[in-house]
N, C-alpha and C. Protein backbone atom coordinates (compact mmCIF):
# COMPACT_ATOMS: atom_id res chain seq x y z
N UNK A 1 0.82 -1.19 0.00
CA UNK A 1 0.00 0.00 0.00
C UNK A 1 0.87 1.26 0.00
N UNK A 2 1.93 1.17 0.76
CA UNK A 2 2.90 2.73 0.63
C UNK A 2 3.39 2.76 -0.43
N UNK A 3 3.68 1.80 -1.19
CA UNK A 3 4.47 1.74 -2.39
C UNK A 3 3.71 2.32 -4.01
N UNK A 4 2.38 2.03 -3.40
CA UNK A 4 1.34 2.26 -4.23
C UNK A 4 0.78 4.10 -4.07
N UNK A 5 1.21 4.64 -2.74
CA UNK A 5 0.86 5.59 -2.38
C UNK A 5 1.44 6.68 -2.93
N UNK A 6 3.15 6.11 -2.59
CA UNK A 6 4.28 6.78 -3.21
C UNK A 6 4.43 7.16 -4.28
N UNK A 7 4.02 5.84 -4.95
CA UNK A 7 4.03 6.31 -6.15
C UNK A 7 3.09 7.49 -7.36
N UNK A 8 1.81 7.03 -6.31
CA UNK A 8 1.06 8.14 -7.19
C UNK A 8 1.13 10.00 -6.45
N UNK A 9 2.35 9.81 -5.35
CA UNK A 9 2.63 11.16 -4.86
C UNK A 9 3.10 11.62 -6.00
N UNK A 10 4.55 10.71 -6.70
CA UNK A 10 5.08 11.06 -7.44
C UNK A 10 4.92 11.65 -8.71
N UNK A 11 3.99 10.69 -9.27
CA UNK A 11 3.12 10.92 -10.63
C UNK A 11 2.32 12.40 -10.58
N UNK A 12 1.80 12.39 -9.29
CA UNK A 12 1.10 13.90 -8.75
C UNK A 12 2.03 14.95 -9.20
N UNK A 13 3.85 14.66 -8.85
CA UNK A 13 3.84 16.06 -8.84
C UNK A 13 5.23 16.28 -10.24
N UNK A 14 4.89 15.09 -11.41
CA UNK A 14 5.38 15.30 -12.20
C UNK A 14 5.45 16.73 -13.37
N UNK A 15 5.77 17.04 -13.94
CA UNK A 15 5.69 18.00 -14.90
C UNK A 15 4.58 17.43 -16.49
N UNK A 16 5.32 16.48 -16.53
CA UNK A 16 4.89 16.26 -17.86
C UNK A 16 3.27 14.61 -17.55
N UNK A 17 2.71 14.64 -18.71
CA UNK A 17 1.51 13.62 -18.46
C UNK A 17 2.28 12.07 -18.35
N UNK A 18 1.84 11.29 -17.66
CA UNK A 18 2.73 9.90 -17.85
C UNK A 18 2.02 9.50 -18.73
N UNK A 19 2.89 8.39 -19.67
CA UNK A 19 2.00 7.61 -20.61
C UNK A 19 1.09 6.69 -20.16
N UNK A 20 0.86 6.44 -21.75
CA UNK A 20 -0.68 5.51 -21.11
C UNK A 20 0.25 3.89 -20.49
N UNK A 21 1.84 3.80 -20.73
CA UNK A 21 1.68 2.67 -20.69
C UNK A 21 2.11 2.51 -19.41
N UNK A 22 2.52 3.19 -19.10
CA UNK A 22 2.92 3.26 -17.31
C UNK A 22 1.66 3.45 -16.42
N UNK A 23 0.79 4.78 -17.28
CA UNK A 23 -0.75 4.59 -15.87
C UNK A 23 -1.06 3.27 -16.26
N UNK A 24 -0.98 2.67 -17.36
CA UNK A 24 -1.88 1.40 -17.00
C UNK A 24 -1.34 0.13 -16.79
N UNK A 25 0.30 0.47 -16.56
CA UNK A 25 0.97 -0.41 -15.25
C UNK A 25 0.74 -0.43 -14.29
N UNK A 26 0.02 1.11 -13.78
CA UNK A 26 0.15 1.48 -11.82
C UNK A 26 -1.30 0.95 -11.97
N UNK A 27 -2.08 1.61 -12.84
CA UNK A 27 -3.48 1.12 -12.58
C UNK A 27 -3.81 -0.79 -12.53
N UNK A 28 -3.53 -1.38 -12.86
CA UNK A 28 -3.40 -2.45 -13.00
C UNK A 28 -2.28 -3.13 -11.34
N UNK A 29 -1.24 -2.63 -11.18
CA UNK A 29 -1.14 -2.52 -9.99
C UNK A 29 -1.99 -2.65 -9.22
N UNK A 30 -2.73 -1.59 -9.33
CA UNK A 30 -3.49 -1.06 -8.05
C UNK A 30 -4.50 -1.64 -7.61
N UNK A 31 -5.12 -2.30 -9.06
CA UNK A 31 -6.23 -3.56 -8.86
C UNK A 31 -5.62 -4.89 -8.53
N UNK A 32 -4.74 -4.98 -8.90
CA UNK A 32 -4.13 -6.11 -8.15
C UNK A 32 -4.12 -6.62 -7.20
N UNK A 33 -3.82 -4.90 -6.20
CA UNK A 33 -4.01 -4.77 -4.76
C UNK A 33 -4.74 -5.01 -4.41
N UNK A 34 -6.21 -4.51 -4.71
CA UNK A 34 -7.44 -4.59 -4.08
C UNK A 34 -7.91 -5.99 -4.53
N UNK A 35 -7.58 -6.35 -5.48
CA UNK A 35 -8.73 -7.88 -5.52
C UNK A 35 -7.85 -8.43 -4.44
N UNK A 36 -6.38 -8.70 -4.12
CA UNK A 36 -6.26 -9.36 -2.87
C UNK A 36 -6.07 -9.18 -1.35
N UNK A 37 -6.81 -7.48 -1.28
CA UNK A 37 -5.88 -7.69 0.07
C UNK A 37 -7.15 -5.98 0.49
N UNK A 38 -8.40 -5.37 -0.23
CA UNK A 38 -8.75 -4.96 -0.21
C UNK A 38 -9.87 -4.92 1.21
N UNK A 39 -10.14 -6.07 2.03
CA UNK A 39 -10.96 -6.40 2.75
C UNK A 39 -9.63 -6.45 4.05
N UNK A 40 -8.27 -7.01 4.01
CA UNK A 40 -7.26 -6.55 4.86
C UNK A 40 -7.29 -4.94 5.62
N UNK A 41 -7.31 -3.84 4.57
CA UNK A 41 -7.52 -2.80 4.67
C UNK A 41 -6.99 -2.04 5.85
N UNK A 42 -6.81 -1.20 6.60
CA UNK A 42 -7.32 -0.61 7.79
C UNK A 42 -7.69 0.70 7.46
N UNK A 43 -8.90 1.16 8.35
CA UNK A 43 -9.02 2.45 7.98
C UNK A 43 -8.29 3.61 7.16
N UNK A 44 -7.68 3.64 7.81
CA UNK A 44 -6.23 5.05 6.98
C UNK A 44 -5.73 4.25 5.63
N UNK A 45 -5.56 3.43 5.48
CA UNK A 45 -5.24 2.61 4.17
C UNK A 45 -6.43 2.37 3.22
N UNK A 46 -7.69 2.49 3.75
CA UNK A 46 -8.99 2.29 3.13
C UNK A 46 -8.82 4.00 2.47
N UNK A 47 -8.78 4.84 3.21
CA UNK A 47 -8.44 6.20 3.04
C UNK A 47 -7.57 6.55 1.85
N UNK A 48 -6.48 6.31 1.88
CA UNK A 48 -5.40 6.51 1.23
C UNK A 48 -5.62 5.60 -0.34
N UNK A 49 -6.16 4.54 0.39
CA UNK A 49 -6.82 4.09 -1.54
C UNK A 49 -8.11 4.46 -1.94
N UNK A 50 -8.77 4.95 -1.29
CA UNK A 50 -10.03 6.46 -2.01
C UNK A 50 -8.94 7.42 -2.58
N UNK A 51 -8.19 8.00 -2.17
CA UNK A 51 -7.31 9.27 -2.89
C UNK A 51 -6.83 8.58 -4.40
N UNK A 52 -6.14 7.33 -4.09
CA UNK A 52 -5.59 6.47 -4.90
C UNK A 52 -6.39 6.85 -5.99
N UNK A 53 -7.59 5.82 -6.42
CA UNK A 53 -8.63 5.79 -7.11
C UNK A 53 -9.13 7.23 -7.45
N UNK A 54 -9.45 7.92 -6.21
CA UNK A 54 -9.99 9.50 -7.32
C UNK A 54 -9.19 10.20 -8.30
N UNK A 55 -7.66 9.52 -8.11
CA UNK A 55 -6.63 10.60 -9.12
C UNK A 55 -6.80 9.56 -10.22
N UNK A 56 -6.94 8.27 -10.30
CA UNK A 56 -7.10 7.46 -11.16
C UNK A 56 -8.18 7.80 -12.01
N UNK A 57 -9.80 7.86 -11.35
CA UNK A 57 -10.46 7.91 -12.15
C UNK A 57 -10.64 9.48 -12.84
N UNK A 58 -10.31 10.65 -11.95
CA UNK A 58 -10.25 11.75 -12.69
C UNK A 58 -9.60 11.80 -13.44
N UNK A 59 -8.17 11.39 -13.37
CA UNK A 59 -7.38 11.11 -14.78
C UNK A 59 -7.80 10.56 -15.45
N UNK A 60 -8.01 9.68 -15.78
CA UNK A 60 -8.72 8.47 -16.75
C UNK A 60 -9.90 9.06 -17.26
N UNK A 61 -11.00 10.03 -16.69
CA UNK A 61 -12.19 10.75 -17.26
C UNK A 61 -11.45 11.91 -18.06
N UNK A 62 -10.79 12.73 -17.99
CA UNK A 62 -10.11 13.51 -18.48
C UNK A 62 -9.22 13.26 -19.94
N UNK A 63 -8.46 11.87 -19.78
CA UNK A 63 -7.44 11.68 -20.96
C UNK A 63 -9.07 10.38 -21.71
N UNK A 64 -9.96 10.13 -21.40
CA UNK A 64 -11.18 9.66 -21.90
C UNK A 64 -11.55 11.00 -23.17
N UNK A 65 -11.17 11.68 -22.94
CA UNK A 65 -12.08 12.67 -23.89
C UNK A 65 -10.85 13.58 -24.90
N UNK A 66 -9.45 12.61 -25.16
CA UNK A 66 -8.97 12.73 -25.85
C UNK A 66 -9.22 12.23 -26.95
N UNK A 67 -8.83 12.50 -28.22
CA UNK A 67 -8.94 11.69 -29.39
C UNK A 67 -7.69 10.62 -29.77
N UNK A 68 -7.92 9.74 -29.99
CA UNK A 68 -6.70 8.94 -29.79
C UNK A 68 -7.44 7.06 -29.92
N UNK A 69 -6.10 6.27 -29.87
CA UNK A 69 -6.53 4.99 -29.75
C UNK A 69 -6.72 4.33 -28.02
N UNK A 70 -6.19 5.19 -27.31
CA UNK A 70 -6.52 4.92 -25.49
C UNK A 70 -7.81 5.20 -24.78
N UNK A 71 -8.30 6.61 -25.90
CA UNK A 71 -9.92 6.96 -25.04
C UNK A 71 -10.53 6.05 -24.17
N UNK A 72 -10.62 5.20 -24.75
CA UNK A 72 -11.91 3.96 -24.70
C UNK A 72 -11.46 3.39 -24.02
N UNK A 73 -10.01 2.61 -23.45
CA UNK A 73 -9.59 2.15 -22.57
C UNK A 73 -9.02 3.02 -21.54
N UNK A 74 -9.01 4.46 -21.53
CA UNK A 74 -9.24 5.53 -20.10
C UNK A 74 -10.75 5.32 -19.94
N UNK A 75 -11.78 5.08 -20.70
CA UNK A 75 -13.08 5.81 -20.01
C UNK A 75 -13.32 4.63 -19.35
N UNK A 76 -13.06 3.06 -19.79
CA UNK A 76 -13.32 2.15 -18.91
C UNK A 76 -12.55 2.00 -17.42
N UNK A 77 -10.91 2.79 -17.77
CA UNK A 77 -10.08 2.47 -16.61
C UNK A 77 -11.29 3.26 -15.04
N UNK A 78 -11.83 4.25 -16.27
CA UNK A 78 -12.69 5.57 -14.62
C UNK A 78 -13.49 4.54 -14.44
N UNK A 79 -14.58 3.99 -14.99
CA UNK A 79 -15.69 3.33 -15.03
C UNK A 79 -15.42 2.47 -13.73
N UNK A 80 -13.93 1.56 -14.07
CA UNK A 80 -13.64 0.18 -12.59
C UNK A 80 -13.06 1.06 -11.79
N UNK A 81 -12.50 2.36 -11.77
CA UNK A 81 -12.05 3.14 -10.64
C UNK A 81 -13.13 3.55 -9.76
N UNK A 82 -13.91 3.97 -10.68
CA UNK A 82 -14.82 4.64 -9.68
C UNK A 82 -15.64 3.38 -9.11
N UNK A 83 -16.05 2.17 -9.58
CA UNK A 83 -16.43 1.22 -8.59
C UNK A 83 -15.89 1.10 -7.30
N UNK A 84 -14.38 0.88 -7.41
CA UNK A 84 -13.73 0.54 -6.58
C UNK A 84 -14.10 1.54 -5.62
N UNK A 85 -13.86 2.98 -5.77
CA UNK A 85 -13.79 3.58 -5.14
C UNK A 85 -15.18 4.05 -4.01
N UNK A 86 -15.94 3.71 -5.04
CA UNK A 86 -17.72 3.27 -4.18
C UNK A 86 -17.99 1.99 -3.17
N UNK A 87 -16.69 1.33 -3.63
CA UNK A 87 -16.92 0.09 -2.68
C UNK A 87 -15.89 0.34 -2.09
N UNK A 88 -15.00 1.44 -1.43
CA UNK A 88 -14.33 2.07 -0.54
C UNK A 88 -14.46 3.16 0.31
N UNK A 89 -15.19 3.80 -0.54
CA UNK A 89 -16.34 4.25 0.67
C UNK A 89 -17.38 3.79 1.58
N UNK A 90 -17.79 3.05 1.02
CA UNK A 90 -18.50 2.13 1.74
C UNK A 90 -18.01 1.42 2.80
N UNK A 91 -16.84 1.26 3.03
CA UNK A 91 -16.24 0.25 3.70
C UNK A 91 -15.66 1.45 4.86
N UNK A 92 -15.53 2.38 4.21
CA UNK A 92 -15.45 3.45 5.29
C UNK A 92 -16.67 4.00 5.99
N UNK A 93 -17.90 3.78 5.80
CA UNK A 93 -18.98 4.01 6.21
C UNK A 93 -18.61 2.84 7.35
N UNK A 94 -18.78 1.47 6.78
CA UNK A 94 -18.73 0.60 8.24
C UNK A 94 -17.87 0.55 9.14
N UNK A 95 -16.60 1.34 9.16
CA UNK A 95 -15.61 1.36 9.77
C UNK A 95 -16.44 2.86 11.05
N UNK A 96 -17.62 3.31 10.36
CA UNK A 96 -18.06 4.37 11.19
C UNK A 96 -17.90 5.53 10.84
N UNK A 97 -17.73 5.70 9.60
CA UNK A 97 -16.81 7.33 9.28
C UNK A 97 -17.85 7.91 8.12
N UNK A 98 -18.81 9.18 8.61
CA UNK A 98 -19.39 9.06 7.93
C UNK A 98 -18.99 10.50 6.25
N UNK A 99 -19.59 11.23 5.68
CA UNK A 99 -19.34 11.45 4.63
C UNK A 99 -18.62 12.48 4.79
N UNK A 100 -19.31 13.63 5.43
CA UNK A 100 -17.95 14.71 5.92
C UNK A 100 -16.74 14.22 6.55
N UNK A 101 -16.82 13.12 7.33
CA UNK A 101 -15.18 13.14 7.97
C UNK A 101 -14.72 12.50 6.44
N UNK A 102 -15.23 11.81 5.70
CA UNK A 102 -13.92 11.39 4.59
C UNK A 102 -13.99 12.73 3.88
N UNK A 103 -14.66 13.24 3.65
CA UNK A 103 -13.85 14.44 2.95
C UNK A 103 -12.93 15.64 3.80
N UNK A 104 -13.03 15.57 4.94
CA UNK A 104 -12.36 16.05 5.82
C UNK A 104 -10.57 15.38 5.99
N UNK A 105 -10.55 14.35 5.81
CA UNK A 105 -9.78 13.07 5.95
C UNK A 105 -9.41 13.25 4.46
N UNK A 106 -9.56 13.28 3.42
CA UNK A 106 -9.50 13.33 2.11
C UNK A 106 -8.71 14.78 1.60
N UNK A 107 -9.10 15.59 2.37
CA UNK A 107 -8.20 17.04 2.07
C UNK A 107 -6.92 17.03 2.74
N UNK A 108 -7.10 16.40 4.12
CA UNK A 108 -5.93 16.54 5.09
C UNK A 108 -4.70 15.69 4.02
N UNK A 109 -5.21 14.50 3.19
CA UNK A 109 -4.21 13.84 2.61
C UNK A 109 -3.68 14.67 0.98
N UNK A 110 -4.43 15.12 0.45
CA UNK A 110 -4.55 16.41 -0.50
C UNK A 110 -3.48 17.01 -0.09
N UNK A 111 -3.38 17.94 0.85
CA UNK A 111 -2.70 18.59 0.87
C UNK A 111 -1.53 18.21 1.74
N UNK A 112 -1.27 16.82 1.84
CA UNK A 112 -0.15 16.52 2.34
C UNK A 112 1.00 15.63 1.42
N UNK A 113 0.26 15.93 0.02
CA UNK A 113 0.93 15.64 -0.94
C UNK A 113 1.06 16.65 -1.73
């Protein structure tokens, strides 16, 4: 999970766009993660992969509405991001946390990257 975190600090505070073939190394990564180890979780890590996923799928909605041969495989990458990320909120709901503290919790990590 830090490795996964790190990395998209990094990507955050690149200059230039990464290619498609590297986001859809990390992205693919990242599902990796979650199909095995997504229910492991702990709170703050449930957290930290909501951030994960929202830079994923806003990216991915964004380079979606390029013209190109990737569109179509960004608009699907948002499509399973944003699942994920609905079934990570959720999981933060049962942990007790309800919608303002994750966005409260969600900025604090924002701006600590």
């Amino acid at each position: 999970m830090d490795q996964l975190f790190d990395q998209l600090k990094g990507y955050l505070n690149m200059d230039t766009e990464l290619p498609f073939i590297d986001f859809d190394k990390y992205y693919k990564e990242v599902i990796a993660f979650l199909d095995s180890e997504w229910t492991n979780l702990s709170e703050e890590d449930t957290m930290r992969m909501i951030f994960i996923l929202d830079n994923l799928k806003a990216n991915s909605e964004e380079r979606s509405k390029y013209k190109g041969k990737e569109a179509k495989k960004f608009a699907k990458i948002a499509e399973r991001t944003n699942i994920w990320a609905q079934a990570m909120i959720k999981r933060m709901k049962e942990f007790g946390v309800n919608d303002e503290e994750i966005g409260k919790r969600y900025e604090a990590i924002y701006e600590s990257v």
